[in-house]
N, C-alpha and C. Protein backbone atom coordinates (compact mmCIF):
# COMPACT_ATOMS: atom_id res chain seq x y z
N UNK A 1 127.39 159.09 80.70
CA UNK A 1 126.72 158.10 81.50
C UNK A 1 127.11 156.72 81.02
N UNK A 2 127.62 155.79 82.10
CA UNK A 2 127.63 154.27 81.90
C UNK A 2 126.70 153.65 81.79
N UNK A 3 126.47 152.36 80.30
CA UNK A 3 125.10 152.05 80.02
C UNK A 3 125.24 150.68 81.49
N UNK A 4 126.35 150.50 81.98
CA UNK A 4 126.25 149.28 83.04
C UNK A 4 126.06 149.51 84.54
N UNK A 5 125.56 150.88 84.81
CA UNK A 5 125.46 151.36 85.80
C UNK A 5 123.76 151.41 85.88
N UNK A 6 123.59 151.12 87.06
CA UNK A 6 121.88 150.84 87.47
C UNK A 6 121.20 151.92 88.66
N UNK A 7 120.54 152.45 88.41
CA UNK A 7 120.31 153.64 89.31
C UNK A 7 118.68 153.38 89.93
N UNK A 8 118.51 153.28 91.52
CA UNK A 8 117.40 153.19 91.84
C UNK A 8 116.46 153.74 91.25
N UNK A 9 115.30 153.59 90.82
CA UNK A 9 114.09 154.70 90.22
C UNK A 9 113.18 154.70 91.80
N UNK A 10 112.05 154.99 91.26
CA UNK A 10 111.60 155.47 92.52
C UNK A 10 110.38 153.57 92.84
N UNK A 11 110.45 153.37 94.12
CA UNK A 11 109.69 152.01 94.52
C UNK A 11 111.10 150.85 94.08
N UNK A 12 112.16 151.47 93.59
CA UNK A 12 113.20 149.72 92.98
C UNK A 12 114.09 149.79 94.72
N UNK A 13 114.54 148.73 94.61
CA UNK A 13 115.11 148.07 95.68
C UNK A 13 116.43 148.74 95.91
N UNK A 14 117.57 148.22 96.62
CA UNK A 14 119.19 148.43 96.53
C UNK A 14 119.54 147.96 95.77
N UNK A 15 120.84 148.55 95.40
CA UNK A 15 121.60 148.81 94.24
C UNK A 15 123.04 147.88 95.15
N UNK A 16 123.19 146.94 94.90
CA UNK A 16 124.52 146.57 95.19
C UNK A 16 126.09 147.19 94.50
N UNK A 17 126.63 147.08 95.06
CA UNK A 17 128.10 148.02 94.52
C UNK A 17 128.69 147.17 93.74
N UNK A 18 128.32 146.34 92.96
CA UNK A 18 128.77 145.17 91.77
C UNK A 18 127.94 145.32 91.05
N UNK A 19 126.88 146.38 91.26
CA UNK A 19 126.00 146.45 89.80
C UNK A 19 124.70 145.84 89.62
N UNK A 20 125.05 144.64 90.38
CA UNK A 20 123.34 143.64 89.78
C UNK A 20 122.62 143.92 90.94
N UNK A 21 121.20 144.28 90.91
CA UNK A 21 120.00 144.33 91.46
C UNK A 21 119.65 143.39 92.13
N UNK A 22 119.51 143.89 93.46
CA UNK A 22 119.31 142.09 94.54
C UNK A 22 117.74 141.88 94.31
N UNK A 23 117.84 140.65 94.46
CA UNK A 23 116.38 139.81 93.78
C UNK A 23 115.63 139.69 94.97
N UNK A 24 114.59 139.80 95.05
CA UNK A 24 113.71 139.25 96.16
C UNK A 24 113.97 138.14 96.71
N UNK A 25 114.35 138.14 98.20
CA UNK A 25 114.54 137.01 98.53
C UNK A 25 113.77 136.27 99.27
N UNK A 26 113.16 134.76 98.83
CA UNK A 26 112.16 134.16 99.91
C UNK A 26 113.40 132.91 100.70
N UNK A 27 113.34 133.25 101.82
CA UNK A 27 114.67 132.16 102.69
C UNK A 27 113.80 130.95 102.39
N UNK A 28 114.56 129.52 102.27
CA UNK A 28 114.34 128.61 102.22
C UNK A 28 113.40 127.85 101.41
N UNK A 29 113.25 128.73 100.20
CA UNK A 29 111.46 128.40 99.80
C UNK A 29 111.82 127.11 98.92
N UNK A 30 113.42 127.47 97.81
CA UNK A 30 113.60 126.63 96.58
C UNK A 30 114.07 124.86 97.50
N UNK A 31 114.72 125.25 98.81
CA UNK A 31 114.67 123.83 99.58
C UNK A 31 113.89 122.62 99.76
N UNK A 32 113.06 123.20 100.52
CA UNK A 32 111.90 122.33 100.36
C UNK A 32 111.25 121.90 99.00
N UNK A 33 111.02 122.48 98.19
CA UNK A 33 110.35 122.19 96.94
C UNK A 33 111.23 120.88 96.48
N UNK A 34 112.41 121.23 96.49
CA UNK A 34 113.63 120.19 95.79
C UNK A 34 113.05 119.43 96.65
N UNK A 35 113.44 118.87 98.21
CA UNK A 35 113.39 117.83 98.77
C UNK A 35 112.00 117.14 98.45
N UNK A 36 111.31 118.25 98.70
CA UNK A 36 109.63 117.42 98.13
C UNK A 36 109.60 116.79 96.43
N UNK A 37 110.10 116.92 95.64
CA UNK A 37 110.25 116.53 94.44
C UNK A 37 111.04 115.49 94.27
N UNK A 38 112.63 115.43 95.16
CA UNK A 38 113.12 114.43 95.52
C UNK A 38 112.57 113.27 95.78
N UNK A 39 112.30 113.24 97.26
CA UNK A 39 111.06 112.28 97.90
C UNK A 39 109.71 111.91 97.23
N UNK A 40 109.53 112.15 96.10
CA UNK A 40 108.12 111.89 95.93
C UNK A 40 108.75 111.05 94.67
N UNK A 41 109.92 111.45 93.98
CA UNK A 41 110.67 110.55 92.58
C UNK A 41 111.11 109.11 93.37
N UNK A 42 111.66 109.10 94.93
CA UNK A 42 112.03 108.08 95.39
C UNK A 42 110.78 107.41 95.80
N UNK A 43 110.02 107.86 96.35
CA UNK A 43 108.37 106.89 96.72
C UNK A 43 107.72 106.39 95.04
N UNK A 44 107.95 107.22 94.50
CA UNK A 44 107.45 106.81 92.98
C UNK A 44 108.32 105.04 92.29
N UNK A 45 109.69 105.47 92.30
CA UNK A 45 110.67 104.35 92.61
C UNK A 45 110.43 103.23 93.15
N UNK A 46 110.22 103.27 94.50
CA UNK A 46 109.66 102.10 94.96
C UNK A 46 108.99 101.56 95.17
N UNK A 47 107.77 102.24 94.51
CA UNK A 47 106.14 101.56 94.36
C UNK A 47 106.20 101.03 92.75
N UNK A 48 106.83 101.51 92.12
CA UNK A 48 107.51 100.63 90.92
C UNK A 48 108.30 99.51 91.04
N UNK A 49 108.77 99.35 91.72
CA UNK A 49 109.81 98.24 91.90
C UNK A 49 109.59 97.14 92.76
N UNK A 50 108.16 97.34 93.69
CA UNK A 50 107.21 96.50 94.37
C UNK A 50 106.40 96.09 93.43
N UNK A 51 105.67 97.06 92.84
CA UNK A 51 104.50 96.42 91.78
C UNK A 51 105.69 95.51 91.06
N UNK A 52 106.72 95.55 89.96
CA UNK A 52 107.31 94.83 89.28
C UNK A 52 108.13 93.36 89.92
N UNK A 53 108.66 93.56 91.15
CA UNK A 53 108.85 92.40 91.79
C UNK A 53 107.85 91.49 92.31
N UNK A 54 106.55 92.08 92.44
CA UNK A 54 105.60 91.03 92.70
C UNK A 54 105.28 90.71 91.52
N UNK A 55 105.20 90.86 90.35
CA UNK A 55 104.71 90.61 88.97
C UNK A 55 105.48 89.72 88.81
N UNK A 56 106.96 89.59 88.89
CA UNK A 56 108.31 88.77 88.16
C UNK A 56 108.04 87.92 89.09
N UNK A 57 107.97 88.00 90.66
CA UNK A 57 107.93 86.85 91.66
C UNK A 57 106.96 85.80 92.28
N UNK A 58 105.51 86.26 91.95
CA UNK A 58 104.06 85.89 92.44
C UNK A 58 103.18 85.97 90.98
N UNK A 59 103.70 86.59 89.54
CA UNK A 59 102.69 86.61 88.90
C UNK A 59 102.66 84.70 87.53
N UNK A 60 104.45 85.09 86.98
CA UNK A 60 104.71 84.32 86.22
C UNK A 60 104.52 82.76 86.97
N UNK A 61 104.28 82.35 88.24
CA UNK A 61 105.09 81.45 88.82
C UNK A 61 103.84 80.66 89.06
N UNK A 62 102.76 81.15 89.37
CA UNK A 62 101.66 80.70 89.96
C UNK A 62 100.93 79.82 88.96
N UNK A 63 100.67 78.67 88.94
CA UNK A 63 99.84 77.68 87.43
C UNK A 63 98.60 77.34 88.10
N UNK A 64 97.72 76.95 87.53
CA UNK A 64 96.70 75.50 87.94
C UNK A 64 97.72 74.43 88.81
N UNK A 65 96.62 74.17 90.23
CA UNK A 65 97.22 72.70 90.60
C UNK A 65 97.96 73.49 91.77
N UNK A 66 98.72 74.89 91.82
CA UNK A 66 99.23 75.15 92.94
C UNK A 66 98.65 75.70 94.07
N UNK A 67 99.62 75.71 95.09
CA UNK A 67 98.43 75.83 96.40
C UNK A 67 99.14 77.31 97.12
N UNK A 68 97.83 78.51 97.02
CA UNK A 68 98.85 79.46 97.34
C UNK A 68 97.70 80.32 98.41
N UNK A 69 98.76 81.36 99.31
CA UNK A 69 97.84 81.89 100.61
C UNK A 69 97.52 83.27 100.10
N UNK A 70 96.60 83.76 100.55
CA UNK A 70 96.34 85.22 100.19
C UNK A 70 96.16 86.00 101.69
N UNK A 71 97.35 87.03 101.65
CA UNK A 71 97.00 87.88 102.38
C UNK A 71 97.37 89.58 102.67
N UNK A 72 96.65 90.36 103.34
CA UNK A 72 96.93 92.02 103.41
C UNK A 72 98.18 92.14 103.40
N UNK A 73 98.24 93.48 102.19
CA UNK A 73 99.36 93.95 102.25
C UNK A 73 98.81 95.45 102.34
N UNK A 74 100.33 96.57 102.71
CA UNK A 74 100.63 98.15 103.02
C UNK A 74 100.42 98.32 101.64
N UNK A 75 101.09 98.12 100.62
CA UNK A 75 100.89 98.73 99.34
C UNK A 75 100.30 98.54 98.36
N UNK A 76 99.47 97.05 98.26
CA UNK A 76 98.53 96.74 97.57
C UNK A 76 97.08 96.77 97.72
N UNK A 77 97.29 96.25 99.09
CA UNK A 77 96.26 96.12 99.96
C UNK A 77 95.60 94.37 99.67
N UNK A 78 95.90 93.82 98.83
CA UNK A 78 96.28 91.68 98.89
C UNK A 78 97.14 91.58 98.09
N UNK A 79 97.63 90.62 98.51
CA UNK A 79 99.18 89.78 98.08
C UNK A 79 98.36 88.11 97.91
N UNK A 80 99.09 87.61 96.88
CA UNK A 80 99.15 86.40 96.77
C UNK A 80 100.38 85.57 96.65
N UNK A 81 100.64 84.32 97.34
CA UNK A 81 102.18 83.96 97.09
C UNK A 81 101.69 82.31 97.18
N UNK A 82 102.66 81.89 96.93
CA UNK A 82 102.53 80.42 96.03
C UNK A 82 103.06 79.24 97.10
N UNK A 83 102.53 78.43 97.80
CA UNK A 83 103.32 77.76 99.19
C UNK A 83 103.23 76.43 98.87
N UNK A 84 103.56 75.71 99.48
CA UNK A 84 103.61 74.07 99.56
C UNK A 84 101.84 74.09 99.84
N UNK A 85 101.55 73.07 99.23
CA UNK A 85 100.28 72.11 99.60
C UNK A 85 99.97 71.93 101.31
N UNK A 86 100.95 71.58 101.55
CA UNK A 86 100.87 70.37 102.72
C UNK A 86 101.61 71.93 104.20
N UNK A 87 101.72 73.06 103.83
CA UNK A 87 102.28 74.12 104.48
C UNK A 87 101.08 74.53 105.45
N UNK A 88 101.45 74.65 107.00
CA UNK A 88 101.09 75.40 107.43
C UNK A 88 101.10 76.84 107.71
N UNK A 89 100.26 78.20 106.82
CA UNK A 89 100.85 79.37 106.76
C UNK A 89 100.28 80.17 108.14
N UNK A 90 100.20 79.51 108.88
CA UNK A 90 99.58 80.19 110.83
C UNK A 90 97.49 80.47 110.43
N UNK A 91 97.34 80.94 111.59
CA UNK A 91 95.95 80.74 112.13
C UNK A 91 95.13 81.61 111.24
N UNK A 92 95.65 82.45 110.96
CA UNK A 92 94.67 83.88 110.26
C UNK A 92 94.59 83.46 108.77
N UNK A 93 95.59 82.28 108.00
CA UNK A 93 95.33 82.21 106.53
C UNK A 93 95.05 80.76 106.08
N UNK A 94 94.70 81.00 105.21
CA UNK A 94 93.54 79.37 104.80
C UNK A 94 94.52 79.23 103.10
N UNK A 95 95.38 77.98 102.93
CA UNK A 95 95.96 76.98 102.13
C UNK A 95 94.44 77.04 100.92
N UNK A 96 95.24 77.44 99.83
CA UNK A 96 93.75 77.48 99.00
C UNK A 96 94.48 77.14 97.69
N UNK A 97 93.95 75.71 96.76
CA UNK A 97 94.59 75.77 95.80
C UNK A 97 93.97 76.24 93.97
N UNK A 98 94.67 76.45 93.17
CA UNK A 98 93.98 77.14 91.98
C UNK A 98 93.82 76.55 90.77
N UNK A 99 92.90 76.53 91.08
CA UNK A 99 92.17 75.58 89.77
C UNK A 99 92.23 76.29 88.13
N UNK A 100 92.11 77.13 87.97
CA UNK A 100 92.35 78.06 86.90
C UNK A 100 93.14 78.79 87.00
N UNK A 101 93.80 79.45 86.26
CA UNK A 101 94.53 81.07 86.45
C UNK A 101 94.01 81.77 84.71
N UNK A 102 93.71 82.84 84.66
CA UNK A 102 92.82 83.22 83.54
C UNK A 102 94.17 84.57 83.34
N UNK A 103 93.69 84.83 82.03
CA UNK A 103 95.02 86.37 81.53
C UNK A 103 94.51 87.40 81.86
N UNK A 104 94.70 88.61 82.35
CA UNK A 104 93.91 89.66 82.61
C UNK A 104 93.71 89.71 84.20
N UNK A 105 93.62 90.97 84.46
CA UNK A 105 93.06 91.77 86.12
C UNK A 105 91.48 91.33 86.38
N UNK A 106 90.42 90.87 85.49
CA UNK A 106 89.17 90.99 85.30
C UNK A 106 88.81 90.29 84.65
N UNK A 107 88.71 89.02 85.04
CA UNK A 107 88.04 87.71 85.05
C UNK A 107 87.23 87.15 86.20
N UNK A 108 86.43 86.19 85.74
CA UNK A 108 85.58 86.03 86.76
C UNK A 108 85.44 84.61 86.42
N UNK A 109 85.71 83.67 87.75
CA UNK A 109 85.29 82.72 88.06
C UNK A 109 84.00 82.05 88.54
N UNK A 110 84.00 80.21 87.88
CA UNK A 110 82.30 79.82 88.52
C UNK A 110 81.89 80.03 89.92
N UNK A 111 80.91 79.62 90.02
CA UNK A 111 80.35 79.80 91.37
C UNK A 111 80.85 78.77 92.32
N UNK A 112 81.57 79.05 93.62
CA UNK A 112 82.19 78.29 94.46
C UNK A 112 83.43 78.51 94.74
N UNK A 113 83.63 79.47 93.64
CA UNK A 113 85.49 79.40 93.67
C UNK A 113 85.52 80.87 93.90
N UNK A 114 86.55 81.19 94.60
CA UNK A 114 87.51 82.64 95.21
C UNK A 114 88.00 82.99 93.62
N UNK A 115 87.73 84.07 93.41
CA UNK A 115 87.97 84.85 92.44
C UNK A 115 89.26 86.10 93.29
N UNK A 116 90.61 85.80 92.50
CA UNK A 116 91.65 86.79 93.48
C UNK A 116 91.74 87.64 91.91
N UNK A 117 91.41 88.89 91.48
CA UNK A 117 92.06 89.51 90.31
C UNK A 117 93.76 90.05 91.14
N UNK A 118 94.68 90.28 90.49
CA UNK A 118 96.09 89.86 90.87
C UNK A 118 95.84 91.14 89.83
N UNK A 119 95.82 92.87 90.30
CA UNK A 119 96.21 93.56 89.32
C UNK A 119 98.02 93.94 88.52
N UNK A 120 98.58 93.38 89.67
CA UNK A 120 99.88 94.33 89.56
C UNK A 120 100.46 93.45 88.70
N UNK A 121 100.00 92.08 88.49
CA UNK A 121 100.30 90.49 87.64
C UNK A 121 99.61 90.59 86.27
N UNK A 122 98.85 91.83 86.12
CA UNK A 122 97.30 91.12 85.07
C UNK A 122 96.85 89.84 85.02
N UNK A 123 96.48 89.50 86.45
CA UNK A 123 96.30 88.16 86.27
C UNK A 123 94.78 87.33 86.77
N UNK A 124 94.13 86.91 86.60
CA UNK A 124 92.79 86.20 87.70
C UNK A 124 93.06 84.69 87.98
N UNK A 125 93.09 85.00 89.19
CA UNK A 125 93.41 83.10 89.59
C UNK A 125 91.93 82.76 90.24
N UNK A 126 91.58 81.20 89.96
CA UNK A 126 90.12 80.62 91.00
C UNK A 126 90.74 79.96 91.76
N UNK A 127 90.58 80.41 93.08
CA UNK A 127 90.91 79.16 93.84
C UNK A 127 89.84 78.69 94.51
N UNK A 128 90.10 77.61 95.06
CA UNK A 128 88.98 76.35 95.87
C UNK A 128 89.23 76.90 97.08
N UNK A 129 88.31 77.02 97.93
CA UNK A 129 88.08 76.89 99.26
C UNK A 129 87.97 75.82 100.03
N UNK A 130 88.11 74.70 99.38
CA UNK A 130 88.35 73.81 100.62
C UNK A 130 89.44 72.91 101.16
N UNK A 131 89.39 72.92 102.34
CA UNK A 131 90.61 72.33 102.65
C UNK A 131 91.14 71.42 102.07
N UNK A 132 92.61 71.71 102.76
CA UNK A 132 93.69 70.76 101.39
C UNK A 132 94.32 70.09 102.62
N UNK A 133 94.60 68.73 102.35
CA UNK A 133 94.88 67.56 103.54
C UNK A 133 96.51 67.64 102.95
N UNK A 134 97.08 66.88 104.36
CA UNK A 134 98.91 66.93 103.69
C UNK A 134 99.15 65.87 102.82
N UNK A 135 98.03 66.12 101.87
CA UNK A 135 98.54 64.55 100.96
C UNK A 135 98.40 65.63 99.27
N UNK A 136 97.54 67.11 99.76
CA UNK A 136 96.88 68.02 98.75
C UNK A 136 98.07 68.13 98.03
């Protein structure tokens, strides 16, 4: 008897004529898994690379004294960005300038002032609510 020879027992599967034992096959199963693992490393990717470009672009940049708009975003859900004083940013957003900017996601400003925590920045800015003339 050949020890490389494989002989059905009783309940085992086919015996291919090359010897190795065919494996259970599920069609298409290892596909999807990859693509889903794929796609979820690339969404991972670019919710990294949003949080970090708003940090490098909206976090370092913003001081006391500047005048910046806040509004909805898809992946944060608020954005803050840094505009001219004297800018009109259209009907739905209000020119607000910042009197403080504090270190940290979780700070809290006096009474009167817009408290924006800026997590993706670690940052807390106060801004003023009141209007800023084109001279602001």
């Amino acid at each position: 008897m050949n020890s490389e020879q494989f002989y059905p027992g009783p309940g085992a599967g086919q015996v291919p004529a090359h010897g190795q034992p065919l494996a259970a096959a599920r069609p298409g199963s290892s596909i999807p898994a990859r693509k889903l693992i794929i796609a979820a490393v690339i969404a991972a990717l670019l919710i990294a690379a949003a949080v970090i470009g708003h940090a490098v672009a909206s976090g370092s940049s913003i001081a006391a004294g500047d005048c910046v708009v806040t509004n909805p975003t898809v992946l944060s859900g608020w954005d803050i960005k840094k505009v001219a004083c004297n800018s009109d940013p259209g009907s739905s957003l209000v020119v607000q300038k910042v009197e403080s900017v504090q270190s940290g996601s979780s700070g809290a400003c006096d009474p009167g002032l817009t408290t924006f925590q800026d997590q993706p920045a670690n940052m807390t800015y106060c801004l003023s609510d009141s209007s800023i003339g084109a001279g602001g």
